[in-house]
N, C-alpha and C. Protein backbone atom coordinates (compact mmCIF):
# COMPACT_ATOMS: atom_id res chain seq x y z
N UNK A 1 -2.80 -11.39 -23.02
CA UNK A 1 -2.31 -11.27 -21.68
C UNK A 1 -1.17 -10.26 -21.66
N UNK A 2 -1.34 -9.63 -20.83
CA UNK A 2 -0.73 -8.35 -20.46
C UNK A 2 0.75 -8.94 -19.73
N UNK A 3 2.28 -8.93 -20.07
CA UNK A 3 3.16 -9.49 -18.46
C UNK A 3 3.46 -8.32 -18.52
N UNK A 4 3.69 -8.13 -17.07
CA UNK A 4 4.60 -7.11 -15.84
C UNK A 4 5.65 -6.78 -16.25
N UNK A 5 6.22 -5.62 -16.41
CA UNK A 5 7.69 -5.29 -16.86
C UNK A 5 8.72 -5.50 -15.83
N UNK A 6 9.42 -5.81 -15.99
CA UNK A 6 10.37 -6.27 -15.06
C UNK A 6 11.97 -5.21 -14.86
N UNK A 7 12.19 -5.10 -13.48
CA UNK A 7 13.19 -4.51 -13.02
C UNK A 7 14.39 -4.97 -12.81
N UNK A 8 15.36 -4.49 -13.34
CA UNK A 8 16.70 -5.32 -13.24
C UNK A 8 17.47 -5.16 -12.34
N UNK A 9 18.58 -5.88 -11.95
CA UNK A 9 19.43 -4.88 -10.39
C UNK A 9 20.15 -3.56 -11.08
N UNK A 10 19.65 -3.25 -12.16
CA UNK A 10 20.44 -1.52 -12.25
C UNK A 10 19.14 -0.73 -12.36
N UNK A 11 18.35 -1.05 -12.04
CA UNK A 11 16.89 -0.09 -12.02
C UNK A 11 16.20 0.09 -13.23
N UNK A 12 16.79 -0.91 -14.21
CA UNK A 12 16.33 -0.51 -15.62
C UNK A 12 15.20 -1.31 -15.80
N UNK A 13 14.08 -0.60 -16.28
CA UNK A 13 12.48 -1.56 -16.57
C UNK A 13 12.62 -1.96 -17.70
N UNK A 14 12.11 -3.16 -18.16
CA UNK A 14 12.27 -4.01 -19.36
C UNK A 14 10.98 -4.07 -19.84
N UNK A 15 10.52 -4.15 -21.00
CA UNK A 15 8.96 -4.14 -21.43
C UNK A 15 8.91 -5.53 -22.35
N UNK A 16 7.70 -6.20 -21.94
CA UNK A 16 7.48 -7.65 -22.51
C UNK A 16 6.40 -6.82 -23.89
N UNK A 17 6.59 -7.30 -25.35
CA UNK A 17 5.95 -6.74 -25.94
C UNK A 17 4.53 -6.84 -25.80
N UNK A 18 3.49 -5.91 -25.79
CA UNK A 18 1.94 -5.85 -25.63
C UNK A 18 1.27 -5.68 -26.83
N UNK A 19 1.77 -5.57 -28.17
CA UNK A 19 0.95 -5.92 -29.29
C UNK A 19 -0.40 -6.61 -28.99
N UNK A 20 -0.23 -7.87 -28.23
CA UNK A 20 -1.55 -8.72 -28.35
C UNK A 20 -2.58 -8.24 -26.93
N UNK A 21 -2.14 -6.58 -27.00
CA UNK A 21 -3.42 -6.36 -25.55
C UNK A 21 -4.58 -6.05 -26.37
N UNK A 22 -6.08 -6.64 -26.47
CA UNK A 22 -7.15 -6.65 -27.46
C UNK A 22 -7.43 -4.94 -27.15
N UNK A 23 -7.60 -4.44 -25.84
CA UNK A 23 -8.06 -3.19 -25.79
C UNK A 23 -7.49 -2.19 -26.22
N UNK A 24 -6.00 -2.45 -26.74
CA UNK A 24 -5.89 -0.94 -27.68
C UNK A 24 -6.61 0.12 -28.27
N UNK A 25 -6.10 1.20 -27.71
CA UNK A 25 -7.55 2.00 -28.50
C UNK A 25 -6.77 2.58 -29.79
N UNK A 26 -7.00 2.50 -30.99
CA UNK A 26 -6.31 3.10 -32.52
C UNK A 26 -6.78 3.90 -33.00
N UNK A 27 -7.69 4.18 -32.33
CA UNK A 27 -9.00 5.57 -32.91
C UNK A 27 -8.52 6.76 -32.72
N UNK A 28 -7.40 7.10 -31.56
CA UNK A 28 -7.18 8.31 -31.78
C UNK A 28 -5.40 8.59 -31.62
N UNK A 29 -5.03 9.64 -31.79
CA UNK A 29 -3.60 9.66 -31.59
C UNK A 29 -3.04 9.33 -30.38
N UNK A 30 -2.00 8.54 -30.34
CA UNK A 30 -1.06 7.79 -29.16
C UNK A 30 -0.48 9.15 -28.10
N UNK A 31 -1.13 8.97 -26.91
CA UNK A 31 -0.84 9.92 -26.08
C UNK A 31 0.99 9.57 -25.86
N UNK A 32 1.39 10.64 -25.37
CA UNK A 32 3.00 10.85 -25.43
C UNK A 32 2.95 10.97 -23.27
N UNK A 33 3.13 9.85 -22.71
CA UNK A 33 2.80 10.40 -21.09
C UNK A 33 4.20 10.58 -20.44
N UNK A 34 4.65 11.39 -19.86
CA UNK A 34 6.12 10.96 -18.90
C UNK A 34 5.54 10.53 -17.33
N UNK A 35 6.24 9.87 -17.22
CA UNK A 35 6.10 9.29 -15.79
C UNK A 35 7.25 8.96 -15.05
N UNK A 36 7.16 9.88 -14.06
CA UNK A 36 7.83 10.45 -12.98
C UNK A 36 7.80 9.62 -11.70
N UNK A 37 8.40 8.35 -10.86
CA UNK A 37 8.55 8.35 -9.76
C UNK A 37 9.52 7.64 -8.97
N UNK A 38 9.35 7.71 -7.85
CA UNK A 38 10.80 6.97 -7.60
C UNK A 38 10.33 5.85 -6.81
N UNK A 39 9.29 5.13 -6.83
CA UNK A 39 9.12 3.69 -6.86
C UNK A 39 8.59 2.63 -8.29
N UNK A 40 9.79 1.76 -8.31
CA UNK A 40 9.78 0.59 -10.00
C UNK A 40 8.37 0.24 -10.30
N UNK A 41 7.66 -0.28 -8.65
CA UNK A 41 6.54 -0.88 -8.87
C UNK A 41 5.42 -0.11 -9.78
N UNK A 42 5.61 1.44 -9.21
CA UNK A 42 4.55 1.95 -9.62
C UNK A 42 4.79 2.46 -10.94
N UNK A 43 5.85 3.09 -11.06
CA UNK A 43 6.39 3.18 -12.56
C UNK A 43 6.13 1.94 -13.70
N UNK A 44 6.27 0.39 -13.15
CA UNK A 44 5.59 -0.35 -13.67
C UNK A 44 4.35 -0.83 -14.27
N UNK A 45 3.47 -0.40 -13.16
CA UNK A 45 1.99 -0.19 -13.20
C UNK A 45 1.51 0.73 -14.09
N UNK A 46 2.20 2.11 -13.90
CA UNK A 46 1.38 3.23 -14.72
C UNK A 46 1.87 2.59 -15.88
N UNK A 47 3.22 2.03 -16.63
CA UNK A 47 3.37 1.50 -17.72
C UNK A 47 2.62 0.59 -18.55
N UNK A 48 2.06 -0.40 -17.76
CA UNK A 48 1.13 -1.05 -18.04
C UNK A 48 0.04 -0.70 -18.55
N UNK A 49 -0.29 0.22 -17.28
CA UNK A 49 -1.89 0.49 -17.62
C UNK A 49 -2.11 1.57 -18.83
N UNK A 50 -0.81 2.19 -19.06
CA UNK A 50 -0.71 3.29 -20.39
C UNK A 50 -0.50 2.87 -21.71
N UNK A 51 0.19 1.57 -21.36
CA UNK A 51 0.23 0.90 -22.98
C UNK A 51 -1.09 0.22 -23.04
N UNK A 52 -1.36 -0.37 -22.52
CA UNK A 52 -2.65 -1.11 -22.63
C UNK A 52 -3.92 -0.30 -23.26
N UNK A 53 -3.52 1.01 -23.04
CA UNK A 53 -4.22 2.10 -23.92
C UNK A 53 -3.92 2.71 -25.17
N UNK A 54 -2.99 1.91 -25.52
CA UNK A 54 -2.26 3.13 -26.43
C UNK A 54 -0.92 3.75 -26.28
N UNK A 55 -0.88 4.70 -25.27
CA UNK A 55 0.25 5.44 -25.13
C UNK A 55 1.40 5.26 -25.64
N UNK A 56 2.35 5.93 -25.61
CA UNK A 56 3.47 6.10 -25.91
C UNK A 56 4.27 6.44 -24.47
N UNK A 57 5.27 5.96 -23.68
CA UNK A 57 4.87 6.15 -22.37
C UNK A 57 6.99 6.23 -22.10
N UNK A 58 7.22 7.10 -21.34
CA UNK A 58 8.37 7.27 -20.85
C UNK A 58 8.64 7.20 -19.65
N UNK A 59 9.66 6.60 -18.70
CA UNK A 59 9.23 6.42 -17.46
C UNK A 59 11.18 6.77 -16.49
N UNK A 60 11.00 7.32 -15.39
CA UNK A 60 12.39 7.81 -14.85
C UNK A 60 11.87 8.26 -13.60
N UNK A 61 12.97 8.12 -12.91
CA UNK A 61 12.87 8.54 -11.25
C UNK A 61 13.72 9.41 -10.94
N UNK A 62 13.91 10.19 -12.01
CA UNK A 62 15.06 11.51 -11.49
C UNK A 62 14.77 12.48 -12.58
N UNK A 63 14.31 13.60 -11.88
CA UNK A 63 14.03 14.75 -12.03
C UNK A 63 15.01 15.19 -13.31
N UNK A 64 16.35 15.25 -12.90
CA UNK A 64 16.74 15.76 -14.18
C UNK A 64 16.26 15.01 -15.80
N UNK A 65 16.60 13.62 -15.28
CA UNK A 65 16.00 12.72 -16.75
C UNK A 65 14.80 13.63 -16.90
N UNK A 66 13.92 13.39 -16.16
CA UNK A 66 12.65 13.95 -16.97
C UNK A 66 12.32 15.15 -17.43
N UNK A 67 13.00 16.05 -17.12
CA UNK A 67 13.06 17.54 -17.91
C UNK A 67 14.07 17.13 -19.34
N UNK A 68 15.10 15.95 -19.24
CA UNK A 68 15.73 15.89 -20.46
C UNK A 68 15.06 15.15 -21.33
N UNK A 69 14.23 14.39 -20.95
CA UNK A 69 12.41 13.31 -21.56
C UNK A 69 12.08 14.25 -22.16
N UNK A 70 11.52 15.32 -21.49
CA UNK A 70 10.68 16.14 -21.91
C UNK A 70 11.11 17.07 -23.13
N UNK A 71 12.26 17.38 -22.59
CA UNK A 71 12.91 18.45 -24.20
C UNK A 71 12.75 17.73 -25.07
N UNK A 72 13.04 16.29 -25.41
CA UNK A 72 13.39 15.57 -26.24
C UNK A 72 12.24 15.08 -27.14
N UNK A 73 11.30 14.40 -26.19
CA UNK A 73 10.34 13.76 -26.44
C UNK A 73 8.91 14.73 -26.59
N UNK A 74 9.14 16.10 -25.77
CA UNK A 74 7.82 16.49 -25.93
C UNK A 74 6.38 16.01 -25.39
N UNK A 75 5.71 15.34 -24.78
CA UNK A 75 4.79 14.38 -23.61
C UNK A 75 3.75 15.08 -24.06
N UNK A 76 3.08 14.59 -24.39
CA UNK A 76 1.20 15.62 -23.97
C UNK A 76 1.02 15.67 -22.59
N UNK A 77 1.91 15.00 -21.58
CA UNK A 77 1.06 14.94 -20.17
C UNK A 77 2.06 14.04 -19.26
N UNK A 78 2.51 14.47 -18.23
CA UNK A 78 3.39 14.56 -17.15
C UNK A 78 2.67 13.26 -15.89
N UNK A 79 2.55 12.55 -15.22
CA UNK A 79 2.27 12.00 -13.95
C UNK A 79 3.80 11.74 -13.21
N UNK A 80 3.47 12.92 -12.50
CA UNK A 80 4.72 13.08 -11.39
C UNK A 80 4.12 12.55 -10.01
N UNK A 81 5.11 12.02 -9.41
CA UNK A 81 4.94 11.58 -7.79
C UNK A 81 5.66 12.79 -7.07
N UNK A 82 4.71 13.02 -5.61
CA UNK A 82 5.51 14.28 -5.32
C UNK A 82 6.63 14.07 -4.20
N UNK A 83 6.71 12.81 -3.79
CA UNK A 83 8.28 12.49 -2.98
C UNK A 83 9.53 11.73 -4.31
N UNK A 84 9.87 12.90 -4.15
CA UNK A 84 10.84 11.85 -5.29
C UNK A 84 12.11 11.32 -4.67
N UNK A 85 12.20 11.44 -3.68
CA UNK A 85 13.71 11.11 -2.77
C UNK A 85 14.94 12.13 -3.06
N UNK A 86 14.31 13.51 -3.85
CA UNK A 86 15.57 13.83 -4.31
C UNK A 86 15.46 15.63 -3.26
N UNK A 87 16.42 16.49 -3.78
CA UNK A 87 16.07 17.86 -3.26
C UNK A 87 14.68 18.57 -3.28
N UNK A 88 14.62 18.36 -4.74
CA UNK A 88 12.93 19.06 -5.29
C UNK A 88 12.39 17.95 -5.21
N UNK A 89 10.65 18.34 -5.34
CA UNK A 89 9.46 17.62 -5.32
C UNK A 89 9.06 17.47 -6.67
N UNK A 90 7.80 16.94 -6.20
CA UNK A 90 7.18 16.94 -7.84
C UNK A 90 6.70 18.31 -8.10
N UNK A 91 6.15 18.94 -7.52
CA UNK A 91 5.55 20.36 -7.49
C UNK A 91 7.17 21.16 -8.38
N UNK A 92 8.14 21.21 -7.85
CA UNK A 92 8.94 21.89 -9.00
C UNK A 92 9.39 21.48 -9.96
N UNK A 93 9.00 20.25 -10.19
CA UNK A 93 9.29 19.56 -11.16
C UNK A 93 8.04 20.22 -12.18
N UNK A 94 7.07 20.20 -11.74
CA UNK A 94 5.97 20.14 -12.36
C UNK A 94 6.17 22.12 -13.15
N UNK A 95 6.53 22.76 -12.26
CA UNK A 95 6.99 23.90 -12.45
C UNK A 95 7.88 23.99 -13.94
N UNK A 96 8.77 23.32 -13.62
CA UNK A 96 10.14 23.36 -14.57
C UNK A 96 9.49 22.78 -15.90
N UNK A 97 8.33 22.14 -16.21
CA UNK A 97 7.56 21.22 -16.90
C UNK A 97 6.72 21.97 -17.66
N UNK A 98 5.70 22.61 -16.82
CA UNK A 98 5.27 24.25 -17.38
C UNK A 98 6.05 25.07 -17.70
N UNK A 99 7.05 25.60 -17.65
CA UNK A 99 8.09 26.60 -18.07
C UNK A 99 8.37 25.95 -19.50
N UNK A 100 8.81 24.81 -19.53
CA UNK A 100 9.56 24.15 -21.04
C UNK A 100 8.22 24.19 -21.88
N UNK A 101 7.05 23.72 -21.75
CA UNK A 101 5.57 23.66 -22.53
C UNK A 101 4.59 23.94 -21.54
N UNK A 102 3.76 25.11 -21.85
CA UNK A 102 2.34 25.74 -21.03
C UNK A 102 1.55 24.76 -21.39
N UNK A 103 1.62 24.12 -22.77
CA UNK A 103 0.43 22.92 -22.94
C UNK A 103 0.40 21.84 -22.44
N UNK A 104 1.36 21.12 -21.48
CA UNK A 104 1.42 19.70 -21.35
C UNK A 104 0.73 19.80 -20.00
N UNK A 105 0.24 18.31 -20.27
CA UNK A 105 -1.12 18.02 -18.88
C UNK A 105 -0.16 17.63 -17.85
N UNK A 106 -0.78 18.13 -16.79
CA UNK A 106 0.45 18.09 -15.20
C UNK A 106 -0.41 17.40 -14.39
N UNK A 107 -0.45 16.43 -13.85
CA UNK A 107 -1.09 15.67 -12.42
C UNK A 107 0.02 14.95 -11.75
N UNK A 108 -0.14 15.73 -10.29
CA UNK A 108 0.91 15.08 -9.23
C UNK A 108 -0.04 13.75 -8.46
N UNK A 109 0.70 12.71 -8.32
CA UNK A 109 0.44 11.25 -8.05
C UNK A 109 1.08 11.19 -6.63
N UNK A 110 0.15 11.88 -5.67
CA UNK A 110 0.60 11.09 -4.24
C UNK A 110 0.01 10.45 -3.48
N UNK A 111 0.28 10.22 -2.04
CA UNK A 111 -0.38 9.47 -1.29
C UNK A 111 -0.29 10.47 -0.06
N UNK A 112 0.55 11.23 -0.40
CA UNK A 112 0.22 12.73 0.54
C UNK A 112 -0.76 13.44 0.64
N UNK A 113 -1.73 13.63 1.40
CA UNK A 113 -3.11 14.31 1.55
C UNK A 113 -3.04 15.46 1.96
N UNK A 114 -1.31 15.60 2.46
CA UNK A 114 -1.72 17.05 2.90
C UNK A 114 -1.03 17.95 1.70
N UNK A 115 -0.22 17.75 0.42
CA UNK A 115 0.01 18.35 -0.37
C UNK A 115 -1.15 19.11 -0.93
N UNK A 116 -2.43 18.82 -0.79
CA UNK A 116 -3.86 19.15 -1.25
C UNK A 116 -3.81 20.81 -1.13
N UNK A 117 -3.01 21.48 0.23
CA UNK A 117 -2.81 22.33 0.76
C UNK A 117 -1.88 23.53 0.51
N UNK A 118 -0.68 22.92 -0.93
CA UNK A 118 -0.21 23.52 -1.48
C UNK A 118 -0.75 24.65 -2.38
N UNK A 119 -0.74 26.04 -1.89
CA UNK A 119 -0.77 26.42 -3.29
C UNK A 119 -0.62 26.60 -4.64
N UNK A 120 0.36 26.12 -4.82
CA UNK A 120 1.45 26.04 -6.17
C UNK A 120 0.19 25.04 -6.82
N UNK A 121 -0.14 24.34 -6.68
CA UNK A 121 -1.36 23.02 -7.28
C UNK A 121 -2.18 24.06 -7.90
N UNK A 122 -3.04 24.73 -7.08
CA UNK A 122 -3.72 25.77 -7.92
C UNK A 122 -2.82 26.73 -9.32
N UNK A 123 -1.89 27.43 -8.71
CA UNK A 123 -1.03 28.02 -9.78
C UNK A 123 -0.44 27.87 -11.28
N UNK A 124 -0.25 26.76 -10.72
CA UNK A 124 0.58 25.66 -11.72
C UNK A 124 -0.62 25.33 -12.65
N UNK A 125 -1.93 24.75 -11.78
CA UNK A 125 -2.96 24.20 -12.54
C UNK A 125 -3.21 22.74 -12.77
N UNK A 126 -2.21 22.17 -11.66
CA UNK A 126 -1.47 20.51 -11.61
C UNK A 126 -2.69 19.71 -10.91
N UNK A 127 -3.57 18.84 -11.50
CA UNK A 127 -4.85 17.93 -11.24
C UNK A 127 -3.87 17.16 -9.80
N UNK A 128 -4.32 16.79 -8.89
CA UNK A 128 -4.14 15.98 -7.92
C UNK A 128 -4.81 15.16 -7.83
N UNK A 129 -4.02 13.97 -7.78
CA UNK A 129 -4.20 12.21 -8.23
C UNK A 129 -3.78 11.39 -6.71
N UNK A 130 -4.98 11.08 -6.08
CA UNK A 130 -4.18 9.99 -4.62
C UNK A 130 -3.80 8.59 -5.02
N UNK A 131 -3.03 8.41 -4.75
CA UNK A 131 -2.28 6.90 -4.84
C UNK A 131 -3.18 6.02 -3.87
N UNK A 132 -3.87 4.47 -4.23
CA UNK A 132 -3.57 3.96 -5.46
C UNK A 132 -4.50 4.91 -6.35
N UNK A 133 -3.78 5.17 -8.00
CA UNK A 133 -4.81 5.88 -8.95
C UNK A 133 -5.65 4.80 -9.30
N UNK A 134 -6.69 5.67 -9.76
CA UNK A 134 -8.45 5.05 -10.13
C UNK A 134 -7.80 5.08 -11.47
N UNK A 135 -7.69 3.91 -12.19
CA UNK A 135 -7.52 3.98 -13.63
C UNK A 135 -8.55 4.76 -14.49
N UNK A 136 -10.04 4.42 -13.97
CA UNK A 136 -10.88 5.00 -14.70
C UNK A 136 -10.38 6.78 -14.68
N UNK A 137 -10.63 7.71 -13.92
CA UNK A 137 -9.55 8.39 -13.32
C UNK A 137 -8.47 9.50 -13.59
N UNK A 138 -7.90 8.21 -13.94
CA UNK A 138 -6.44 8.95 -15.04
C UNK A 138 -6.87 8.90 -16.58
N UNK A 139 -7.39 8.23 -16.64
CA UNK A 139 -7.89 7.92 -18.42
C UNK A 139 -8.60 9.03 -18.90
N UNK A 140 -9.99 9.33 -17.73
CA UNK A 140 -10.01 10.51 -17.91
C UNK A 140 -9.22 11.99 -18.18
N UNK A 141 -8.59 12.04 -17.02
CA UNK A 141 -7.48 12.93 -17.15
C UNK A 141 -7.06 13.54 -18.45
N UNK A 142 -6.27 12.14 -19.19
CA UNK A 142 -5.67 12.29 -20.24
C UNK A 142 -6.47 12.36 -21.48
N UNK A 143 -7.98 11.82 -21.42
CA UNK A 143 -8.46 11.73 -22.61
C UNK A 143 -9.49 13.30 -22.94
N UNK A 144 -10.23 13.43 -21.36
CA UNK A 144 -11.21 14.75 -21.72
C UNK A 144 -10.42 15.92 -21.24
N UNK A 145 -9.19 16.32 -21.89
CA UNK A 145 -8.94 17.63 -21.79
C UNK A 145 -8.89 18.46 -23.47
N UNK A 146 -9.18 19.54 -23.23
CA UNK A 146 -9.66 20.38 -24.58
C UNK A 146 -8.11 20.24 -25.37
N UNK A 147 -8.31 20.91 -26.72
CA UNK A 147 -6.75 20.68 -27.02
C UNK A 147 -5.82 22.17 -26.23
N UNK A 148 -6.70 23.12 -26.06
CA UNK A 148 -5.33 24.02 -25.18
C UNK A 148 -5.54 24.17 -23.83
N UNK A 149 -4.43 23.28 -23.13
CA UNK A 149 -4.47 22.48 -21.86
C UNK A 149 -3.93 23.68 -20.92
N UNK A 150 -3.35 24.41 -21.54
CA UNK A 150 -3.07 25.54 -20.90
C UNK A 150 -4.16 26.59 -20.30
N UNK A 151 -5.29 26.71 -20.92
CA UNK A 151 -6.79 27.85 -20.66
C UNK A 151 -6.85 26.59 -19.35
N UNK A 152 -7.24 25.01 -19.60
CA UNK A 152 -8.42 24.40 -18.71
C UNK A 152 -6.93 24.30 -17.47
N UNK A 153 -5.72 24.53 -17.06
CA UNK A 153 -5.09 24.89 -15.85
C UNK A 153 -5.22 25.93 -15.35
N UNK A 154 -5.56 27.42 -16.42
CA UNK A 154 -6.02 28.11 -15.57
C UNK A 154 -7.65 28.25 -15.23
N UNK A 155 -8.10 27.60 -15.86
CA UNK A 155 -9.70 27.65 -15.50
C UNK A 155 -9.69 26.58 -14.02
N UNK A 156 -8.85 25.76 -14.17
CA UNK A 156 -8.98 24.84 -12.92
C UNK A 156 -8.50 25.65 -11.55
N UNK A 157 -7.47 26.28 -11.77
CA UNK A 157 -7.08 27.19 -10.79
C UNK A 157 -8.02 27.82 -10.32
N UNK A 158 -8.71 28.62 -11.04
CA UNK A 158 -9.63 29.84 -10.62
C UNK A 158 -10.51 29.60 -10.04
N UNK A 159 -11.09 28.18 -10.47
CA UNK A 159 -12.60 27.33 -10.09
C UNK A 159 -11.66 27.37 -8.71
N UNK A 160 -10.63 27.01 -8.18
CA UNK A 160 -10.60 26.31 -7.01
C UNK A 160 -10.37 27.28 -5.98
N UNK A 161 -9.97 28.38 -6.67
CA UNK A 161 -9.84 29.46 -5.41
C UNK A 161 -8.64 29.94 -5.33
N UNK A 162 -7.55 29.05 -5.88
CA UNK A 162 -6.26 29.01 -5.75
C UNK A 162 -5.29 30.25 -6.57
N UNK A 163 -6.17 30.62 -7.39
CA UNK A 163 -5.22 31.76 -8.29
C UNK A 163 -5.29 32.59 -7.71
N UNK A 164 -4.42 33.43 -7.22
CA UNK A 164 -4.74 34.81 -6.72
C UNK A 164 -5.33 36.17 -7.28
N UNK A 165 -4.10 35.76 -8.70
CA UNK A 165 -4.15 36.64 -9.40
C UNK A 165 -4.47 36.19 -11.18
N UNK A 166 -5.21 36.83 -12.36
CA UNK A 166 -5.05 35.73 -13.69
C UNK A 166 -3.72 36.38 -14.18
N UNK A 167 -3.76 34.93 -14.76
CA UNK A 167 -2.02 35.02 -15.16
C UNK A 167 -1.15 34.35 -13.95
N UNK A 168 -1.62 34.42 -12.74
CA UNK A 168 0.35 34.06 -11.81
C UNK A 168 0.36 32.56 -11.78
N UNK A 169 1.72 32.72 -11.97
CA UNK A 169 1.88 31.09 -12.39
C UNK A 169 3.98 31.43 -11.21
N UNK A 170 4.05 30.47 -10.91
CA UNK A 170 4.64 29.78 -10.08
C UNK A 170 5.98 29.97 -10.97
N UNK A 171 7.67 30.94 -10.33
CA UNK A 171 8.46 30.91 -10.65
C UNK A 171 9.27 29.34 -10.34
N UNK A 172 9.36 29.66 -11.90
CA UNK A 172 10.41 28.05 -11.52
C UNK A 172 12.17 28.03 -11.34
N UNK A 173 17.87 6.12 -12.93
CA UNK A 173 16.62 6.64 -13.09
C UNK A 173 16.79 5.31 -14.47
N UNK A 174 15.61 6.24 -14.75
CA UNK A 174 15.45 5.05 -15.62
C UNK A 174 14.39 5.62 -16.81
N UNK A 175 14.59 5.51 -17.94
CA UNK A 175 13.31 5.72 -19.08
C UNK A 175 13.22 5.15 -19.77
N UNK A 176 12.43 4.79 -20.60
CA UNK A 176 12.13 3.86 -21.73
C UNK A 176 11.22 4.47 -22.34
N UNK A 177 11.15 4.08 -23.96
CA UNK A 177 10.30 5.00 -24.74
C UNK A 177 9.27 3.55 -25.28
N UNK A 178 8.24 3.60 -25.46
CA UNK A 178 8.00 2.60 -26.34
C UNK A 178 7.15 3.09 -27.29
């Protein structure tokens, strides 16, 4: 049995140990995910559902933490929300994310339909994820990408129409590691 991580009154998420989740997968290397948003619940959820896989999973609702996650920790793969309550979005976040590593996997997590409309999504090469996420979904996401994640953002771009040009790419709490 899987419990819910729990939020404290300073915003800090607590993790109940998950050793005994049977579906671990050990077969392949422990994905490294950051997760970006500025609601506990959902930051909770993606926690869940990332250990329950495996992962290795970092989690914060402020932009700066997560560029300092990221130096530190290095992520194979980013799930940013694109209202973060703060100045920037997830989209420059996601920017600032690509700038530090071209290889790390970028998908913005909203419930905004009209962000779809952004260009920068194409540019960037950032998968768009509607809230609630399809676990099946995200698993994908993270599991069938080639190892240089950098070619399949710009191949995703191009497929979509969105690159203008090859090559242009877009001038740019709380965490726990477990």
């Amino acid at each position: 049995m899987v419990e819910r991580p729990v939020v404290d009154a300073g915003g800090l998420v607590t993790h109940p140990d998950v050793s005994s989740v049977s579906e671990v997968r050990r077969d392949m290397p422990a994905l490294r995910v950051l997760c970006i948003d500025n609601d506990q619940d959902v930051l909770a959820a993606l926690d869940a559902a990332l250990q329950s896989r495996g992962c290795e999973v970092w989690l914060t609702s402020s932009i700066d933490e997560a560029l300092a996650l990221a130096r530190e920790f290095r992520p194979t793969a980013a799930l940013i929300d694109y209202q973060l309550g703060e100045d920037r979005n997830g989209l420059d976040l996601a920017a600032a994310l690509q700038a530090m590593d071209p290889a790390m996997m970028l998908a913005l997590v909203t419930a905004d339909h009209a962000v779809a409309d952004d260009p920068r999504l194409g540019e960037l090469g950032v998968t768009l994820m509607s809230k609630p996420i399809d676990p099946n979904r995200l698993w994908s996401f993270l599991t069938d990408q080639p190892s240089d994640a950098k070619t399949v953002r710009k191949a995703r771009a191009a497929a979509s129409g969105a690159l203008s040009q090859p090559g242009a790419r877009a001038k740019g709490s709380v965490s726990r590691r477990r």
